[in-house]
C-alpha atoms as a PDB file:
ATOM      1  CA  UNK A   1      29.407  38.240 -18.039  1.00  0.00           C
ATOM      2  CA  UNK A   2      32.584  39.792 -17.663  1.00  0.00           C
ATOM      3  CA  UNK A   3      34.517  40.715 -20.828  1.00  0.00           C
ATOM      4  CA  UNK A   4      37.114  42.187 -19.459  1.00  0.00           C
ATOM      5  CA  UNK A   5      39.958  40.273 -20.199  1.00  0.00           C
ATOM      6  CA  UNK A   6      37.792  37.907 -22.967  1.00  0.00           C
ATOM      7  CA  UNK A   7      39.903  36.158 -25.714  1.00  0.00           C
ATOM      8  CA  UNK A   8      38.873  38.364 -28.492  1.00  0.00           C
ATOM      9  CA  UNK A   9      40.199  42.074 -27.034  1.00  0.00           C
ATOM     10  CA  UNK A  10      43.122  41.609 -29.236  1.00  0.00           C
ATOM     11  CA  UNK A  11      41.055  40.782 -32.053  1.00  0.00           C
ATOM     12  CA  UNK A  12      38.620  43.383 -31.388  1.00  0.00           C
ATOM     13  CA  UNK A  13      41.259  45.815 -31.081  1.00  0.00           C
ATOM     14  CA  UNK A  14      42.795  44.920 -34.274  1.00  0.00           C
ATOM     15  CA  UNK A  15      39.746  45.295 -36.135  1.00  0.00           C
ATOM     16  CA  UNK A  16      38.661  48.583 -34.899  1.00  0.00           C
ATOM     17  CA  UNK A  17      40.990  50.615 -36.737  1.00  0.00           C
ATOM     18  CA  UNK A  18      40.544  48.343 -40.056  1.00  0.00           C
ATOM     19  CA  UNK A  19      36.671  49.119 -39.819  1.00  0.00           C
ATOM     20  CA  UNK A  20      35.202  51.210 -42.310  1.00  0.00           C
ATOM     21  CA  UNK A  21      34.810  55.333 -41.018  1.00  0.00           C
ATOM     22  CA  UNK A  22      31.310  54.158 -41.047  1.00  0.00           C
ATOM     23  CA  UNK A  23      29.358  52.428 -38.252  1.00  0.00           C
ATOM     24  CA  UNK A  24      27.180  50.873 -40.600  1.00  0.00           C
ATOM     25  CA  UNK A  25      28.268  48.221 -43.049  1.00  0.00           C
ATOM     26  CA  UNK A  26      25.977  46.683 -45.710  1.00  0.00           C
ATOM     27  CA  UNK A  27      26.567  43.360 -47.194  1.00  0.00           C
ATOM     28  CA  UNK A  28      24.641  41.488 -49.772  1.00  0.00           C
ATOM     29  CA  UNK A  29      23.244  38.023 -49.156  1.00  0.00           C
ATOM     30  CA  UNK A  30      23.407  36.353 -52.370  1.00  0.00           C
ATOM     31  CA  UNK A  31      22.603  32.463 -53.562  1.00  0.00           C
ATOM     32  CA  UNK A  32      25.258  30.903 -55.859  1.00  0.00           C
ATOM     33  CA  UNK A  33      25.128  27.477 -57.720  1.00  0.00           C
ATOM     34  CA  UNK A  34      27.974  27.394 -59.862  1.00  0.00           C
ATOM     35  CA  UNK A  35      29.474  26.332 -61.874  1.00  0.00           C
ATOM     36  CA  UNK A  36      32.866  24.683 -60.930  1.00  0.00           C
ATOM     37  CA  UNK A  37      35.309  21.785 -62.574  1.00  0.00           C
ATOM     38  CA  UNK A  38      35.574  18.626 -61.398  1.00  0.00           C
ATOM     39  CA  UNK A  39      39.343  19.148 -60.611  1.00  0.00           C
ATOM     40  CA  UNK A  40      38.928  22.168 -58.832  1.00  0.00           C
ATOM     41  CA  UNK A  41      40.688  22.312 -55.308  1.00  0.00           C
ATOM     42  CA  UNK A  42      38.090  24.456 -53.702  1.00  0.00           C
ATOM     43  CA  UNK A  43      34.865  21.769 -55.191  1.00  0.00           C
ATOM     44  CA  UNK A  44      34.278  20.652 -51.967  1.00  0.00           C
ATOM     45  CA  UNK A  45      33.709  23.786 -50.458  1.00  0.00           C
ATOM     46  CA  UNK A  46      31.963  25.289 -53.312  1.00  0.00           C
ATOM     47  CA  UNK A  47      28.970  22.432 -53.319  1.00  0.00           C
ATOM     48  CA  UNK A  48      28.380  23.098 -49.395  1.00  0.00           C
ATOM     49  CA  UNK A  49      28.315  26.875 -50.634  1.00  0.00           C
ATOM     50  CA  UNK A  50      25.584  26.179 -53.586  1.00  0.00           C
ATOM     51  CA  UNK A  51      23.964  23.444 -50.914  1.00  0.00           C
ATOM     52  CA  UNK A  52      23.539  26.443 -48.467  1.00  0.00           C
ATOM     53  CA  UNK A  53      22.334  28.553 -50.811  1.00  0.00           C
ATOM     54  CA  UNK A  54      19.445  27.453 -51.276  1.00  0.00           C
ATOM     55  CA  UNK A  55      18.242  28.107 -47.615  1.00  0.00           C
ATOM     56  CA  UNK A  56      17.631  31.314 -45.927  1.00  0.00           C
ATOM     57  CA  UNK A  57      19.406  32.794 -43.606  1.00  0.00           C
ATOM     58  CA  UNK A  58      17.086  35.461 -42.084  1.00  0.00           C
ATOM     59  CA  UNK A  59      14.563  33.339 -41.041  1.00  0.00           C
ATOM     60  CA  UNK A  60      16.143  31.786 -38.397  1.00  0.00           C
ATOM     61  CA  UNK A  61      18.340  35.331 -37.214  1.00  0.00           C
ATOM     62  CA  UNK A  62      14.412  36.649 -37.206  1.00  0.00           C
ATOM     63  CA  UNK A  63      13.186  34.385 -35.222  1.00  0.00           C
ATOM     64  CA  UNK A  64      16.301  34.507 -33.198  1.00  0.00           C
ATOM     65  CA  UNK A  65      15.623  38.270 -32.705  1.00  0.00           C
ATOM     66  CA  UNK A  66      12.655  38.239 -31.963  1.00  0.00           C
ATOM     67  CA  UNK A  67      12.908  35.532 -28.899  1.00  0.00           C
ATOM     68  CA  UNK A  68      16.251  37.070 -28.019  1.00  0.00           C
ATOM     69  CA  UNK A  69      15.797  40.893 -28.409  1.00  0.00           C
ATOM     70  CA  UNK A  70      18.903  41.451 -30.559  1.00  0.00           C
ATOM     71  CA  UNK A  71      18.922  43.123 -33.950  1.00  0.00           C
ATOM     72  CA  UNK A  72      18.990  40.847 -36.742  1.00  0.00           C
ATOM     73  CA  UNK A  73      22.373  42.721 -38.177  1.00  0.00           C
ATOM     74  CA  UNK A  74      24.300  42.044 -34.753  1.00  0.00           C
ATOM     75  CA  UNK A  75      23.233  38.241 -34.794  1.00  0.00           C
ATOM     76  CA  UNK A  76      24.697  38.106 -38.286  1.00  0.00           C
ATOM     77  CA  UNK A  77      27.291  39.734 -37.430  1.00  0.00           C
ATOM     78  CA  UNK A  78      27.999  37.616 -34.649  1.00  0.00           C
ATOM     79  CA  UNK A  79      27.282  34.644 -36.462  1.00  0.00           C
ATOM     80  CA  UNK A  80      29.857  35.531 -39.466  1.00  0.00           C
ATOM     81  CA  UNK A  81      32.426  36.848 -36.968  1.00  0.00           C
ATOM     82  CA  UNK A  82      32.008  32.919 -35.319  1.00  0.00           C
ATOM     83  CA  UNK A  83      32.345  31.388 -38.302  1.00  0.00           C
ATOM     84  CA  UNK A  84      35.169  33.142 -39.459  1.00  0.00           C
ATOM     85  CA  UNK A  85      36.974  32.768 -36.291  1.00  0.00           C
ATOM     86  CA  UNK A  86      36.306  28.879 -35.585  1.00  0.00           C
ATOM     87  CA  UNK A  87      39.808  27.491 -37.439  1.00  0.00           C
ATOM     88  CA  UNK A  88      41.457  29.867 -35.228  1.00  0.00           C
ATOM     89  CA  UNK A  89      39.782  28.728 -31.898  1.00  0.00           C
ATOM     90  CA  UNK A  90      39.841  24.919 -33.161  1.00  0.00           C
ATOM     91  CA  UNK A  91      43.559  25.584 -33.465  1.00  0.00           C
ATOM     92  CA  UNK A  92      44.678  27.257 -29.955  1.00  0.00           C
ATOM     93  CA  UNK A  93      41.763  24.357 -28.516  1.00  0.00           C
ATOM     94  CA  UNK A  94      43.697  21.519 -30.228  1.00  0.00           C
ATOM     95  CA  UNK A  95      47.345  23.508 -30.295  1.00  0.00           C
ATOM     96  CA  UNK A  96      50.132  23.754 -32.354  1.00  0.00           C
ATOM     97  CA  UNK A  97      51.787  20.390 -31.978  1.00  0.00           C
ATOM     98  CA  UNK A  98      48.688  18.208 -31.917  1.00  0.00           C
ATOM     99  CA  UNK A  99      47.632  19.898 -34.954  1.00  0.00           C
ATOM    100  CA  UNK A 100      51.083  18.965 -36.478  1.00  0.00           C
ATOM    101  CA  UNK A 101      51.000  15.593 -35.139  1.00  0.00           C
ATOM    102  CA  UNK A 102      47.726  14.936 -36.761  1.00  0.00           C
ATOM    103  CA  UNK A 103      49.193  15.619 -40.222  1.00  0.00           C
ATOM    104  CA  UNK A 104      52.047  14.159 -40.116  1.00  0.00           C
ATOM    105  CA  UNK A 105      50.164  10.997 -40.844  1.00  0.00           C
ATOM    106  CA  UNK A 106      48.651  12.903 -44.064  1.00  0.00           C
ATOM    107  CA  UNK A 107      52.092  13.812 -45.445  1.00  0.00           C
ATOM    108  CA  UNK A 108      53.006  10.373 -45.404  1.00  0.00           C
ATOM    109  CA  UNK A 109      49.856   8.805 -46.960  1.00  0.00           C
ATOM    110  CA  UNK A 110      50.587  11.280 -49.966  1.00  0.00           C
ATOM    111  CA  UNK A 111      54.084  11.051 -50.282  1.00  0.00           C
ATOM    112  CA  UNK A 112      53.512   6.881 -51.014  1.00  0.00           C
ATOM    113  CA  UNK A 113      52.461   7.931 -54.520  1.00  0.00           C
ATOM    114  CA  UNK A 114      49.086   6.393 -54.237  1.00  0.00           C
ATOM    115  CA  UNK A 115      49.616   3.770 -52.249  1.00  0.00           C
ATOM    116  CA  UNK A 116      45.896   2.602 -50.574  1.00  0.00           C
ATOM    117  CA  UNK A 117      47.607   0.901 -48.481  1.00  0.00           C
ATOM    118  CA  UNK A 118      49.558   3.667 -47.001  1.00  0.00           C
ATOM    119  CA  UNK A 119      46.381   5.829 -46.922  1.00  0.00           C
ATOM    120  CA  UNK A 120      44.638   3.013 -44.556  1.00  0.00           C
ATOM    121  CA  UNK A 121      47.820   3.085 -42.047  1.00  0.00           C
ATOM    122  CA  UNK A 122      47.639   6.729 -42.228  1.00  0.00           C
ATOM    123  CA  UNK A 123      43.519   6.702 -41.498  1.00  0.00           C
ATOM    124  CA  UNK A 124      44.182   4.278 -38.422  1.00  0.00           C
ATOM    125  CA  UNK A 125      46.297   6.100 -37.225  1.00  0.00           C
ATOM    126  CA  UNK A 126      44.479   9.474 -37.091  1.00  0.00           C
ATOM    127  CA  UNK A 127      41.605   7.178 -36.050  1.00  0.00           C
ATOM    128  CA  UNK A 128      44.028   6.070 -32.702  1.00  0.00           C
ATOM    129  CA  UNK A 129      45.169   9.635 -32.398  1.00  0.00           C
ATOM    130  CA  UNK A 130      41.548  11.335 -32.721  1.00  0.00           C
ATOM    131  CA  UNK A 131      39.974   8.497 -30.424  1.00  0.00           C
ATOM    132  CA  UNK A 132      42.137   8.933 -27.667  1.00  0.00           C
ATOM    133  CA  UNK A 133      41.350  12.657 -28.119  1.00  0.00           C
ATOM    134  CA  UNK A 134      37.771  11.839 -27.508  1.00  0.00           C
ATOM    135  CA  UNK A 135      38.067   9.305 -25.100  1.00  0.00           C
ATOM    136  CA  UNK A 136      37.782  11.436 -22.450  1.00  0.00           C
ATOM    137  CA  UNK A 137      34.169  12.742 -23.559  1.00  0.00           C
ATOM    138  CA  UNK A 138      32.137   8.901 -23.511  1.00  0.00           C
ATOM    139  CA  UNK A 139      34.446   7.327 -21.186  1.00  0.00           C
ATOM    140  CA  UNK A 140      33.442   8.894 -17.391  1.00  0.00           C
ATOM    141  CA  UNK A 141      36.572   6.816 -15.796  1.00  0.00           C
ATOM    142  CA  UNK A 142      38.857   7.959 -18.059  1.00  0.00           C
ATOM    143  CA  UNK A 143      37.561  11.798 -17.624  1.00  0.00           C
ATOM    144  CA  UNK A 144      38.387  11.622 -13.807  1.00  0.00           C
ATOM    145  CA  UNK A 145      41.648  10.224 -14.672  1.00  0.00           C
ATOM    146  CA  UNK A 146      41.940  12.834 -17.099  1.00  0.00           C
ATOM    147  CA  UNK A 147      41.300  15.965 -15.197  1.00  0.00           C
ATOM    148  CA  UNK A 148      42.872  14.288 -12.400  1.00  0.00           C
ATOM    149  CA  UNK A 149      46.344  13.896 -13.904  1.00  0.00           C
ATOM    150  CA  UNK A 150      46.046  17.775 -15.531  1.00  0.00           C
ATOM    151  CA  UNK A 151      44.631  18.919 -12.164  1.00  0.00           C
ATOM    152  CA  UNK A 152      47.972  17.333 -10.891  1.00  0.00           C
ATOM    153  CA  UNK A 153      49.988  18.712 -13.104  1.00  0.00           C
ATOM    154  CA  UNK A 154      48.970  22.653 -12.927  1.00  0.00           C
ATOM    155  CA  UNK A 155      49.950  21.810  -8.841  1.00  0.00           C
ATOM    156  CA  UNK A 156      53.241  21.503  -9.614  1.00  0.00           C
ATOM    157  CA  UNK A 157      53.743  23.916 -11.880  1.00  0.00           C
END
């Protein structure tokens, strides 16, 4: 594979000189359960965070290592750097203005004060929005017209 001109060169780049002087970086693996408030913003997150901490890690970036022939550090390493990095890619995959688009429907639900009803018409229509989206994925006809009309396109640019 050539990475050459890959996606992540700027990133990489950028991170080099932030990098500690060392080559080696340690990090601690630790479980975490809690607590939190009801209320808190961030509860959502913080369950799936005391949810996966109950499982290990290492086993499966051992066995990974072992069938792949990488170090167990640069698998979790790559598997941090993935995860950190996967709003960014879902955003430049999805772009700017769909990603705006999509919450415009969100703004409105909670500017109604309340309103269900308002939060259903916003939910159908991020429904229509997503499942034209993914259309293109179950629906074989509508992939060839798809690609067909972008193939199109990129021609006359």
């Amino acid at each position: 594979m050539n990475l050459a001109n890959h996606p992540l060169d700027k990133l990489a780049s950028m991170n080099h000189s932030a990098n500690t002087s060392s080559s080696e970086q340690h990090l601690v693996l630790e479980s975490w359960s809690g607590p939190w408030d009801a209320d808190d913003v961030n509860a959502n997150f913080k369950a799936d965070v005391a949810l996966y901490s109950l499982v290990d890690p290492l086993v499966t970036l051992r066995g990974l290592s072992v069938s792949t022939g990488l170090p167990v550090g640069v698998l979790a390493k790559y598997v941090l750097a993935r995860f950190a990095t996967a709003g960014s890619s879902g955003m430049l995959e999805l772009g700017p203005t769909m990603i705006q688009r999509l919450w415009e429907p969100i703004v409105h639900a909670e500017a109604a004060n309340d309103d269900d009803d308002d939060r259903l018409k916003a939910y159908a229509q991020l429904r229509g929005m997503i499942s034209w989206l993914r259309g293109p994925l179950f629906d074989a006809d509508l992939a060839r017209t798809s690609y067909a009309t972008n193939a199109a396109g990129r021609e006359d640019d």
